[in-house]
C-alpha atoms as a PDB file:
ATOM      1  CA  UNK A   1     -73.124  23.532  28.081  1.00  0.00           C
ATOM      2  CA  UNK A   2     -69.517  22.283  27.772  1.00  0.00           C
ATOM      3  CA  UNK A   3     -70.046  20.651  24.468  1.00  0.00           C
ATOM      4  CA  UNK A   4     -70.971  24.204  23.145  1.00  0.00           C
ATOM      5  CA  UNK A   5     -68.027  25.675  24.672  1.00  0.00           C
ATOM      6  CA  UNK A   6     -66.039  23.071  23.269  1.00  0.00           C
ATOM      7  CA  UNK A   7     -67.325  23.696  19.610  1.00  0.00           C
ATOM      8  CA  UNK A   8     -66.682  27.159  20.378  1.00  0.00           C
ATOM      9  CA  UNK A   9     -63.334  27.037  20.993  1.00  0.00           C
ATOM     10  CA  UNK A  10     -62.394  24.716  18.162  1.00  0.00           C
ATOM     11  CA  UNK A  11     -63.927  27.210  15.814  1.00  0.00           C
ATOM     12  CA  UNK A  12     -62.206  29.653  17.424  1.00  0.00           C
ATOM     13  CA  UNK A  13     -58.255  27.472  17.150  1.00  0.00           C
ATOM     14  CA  UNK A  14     -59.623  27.125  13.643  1.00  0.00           C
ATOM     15  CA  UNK A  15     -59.905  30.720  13.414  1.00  0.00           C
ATOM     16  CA  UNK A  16     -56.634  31.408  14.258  1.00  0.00           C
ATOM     17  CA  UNK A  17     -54.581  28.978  12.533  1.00  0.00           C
ATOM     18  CA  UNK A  18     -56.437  30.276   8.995  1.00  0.00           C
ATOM     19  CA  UNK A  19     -55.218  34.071  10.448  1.00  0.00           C
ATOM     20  CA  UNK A  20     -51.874  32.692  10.621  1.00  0.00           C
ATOM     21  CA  UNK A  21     -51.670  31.176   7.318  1.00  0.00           C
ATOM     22  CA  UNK A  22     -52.713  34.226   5.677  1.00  0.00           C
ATOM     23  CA  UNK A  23     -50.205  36.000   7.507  1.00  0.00           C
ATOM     24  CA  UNK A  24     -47.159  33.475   6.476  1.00  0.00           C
ATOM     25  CA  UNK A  25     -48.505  34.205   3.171  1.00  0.00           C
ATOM     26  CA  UNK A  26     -48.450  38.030   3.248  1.00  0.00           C
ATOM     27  CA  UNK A  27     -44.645  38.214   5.145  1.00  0.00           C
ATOM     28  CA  UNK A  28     -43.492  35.583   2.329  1.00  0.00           C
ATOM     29  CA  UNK A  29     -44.816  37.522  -0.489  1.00  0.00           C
ATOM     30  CA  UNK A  30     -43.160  41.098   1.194  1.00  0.00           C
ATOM     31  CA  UNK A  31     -39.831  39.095   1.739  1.00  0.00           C
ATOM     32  CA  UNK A  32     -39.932  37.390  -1.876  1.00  0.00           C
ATOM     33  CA  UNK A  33     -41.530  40.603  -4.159  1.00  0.00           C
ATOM     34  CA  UNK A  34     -41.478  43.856  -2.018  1.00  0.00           C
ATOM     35  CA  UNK A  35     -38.065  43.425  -1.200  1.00  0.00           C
ATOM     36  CA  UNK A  36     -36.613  42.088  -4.210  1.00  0.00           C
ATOM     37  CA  UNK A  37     -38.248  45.262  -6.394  1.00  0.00           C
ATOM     38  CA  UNK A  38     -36.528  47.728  -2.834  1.00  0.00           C
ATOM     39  CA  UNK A  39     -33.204  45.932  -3.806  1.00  0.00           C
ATOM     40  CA  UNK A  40     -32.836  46.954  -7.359  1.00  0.00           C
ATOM     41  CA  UNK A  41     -34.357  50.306  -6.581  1.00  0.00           C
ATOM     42  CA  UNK A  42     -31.214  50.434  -3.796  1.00  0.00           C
ATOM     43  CA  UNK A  43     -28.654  48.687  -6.383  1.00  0.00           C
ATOM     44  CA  UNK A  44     -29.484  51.860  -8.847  1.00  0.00           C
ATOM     45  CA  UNK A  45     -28.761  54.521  -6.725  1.00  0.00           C
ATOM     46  CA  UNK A  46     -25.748  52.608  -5.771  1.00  0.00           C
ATOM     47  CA  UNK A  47     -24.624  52.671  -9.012  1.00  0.00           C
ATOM     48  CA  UNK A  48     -25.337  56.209  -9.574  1.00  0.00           C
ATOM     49  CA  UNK A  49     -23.685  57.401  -6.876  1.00  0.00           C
ATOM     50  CA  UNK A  50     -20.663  55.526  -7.879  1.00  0.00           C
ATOM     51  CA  UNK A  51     -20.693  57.134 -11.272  1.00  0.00           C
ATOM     52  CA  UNK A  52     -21.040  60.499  -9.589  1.00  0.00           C
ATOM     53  CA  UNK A  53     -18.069  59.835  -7.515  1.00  0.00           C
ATOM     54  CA  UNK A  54     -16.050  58.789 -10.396  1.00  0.00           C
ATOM     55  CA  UNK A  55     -16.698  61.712 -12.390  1.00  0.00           C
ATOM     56  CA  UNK A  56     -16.145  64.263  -9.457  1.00  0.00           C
ATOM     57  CA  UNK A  57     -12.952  62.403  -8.667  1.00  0.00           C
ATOM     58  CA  UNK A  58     -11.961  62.775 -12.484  1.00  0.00           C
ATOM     59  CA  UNK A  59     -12.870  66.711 -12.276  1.00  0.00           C
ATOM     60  CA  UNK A  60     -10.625  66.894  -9.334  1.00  0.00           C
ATOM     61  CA  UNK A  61      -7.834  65.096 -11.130  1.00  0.00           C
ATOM     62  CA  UNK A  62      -8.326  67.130 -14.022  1.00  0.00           C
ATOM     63  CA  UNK A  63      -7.788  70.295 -12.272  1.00  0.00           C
ATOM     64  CA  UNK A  64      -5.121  69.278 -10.091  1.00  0.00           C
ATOM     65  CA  UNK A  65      -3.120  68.059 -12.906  1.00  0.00           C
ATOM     66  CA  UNK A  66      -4.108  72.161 -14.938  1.00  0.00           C
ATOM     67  CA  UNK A  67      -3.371  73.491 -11.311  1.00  0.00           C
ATOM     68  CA  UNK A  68       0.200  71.752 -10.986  1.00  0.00           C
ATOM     69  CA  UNK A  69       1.568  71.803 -14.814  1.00  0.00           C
ATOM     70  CA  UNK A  70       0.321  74.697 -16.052  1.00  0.00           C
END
């Protein structure tokens, strides 16, 4: 009876180790792909926002200069 238990549980500790390797797997592929592709999709924005706010502060510029010397 124990020696079946025993088998049991090592097939069962065998189980679970192969369950965690897949998982190391799956968070190292998110942390190395998904994330990397979320970061550029982040850096453009970025960018785009900073070339929004560039061109709204030149607008501003613009018509403070009109506003003041015309």
């Amino acid at each position: 009876m124990s020696e079946s238990l025993d088998r049991k549980n090592q097939l069962d500790i065998v189980e679970v180790r192969g369950d965690l390797k897949l998982l190391s797997e799956r968070l190292d592929v998110i942390k190395n792909n998904d994330l990397v592709h979320i970061q550029k999709g982040v850096d453009g924005i970025n960018k785009i926002l900073w070339a929004v706010g560039l061109l709204l502060l030149g607008q501003v510029a613009f018509a403070v200069k009109t506003a003041l010397w015309s």
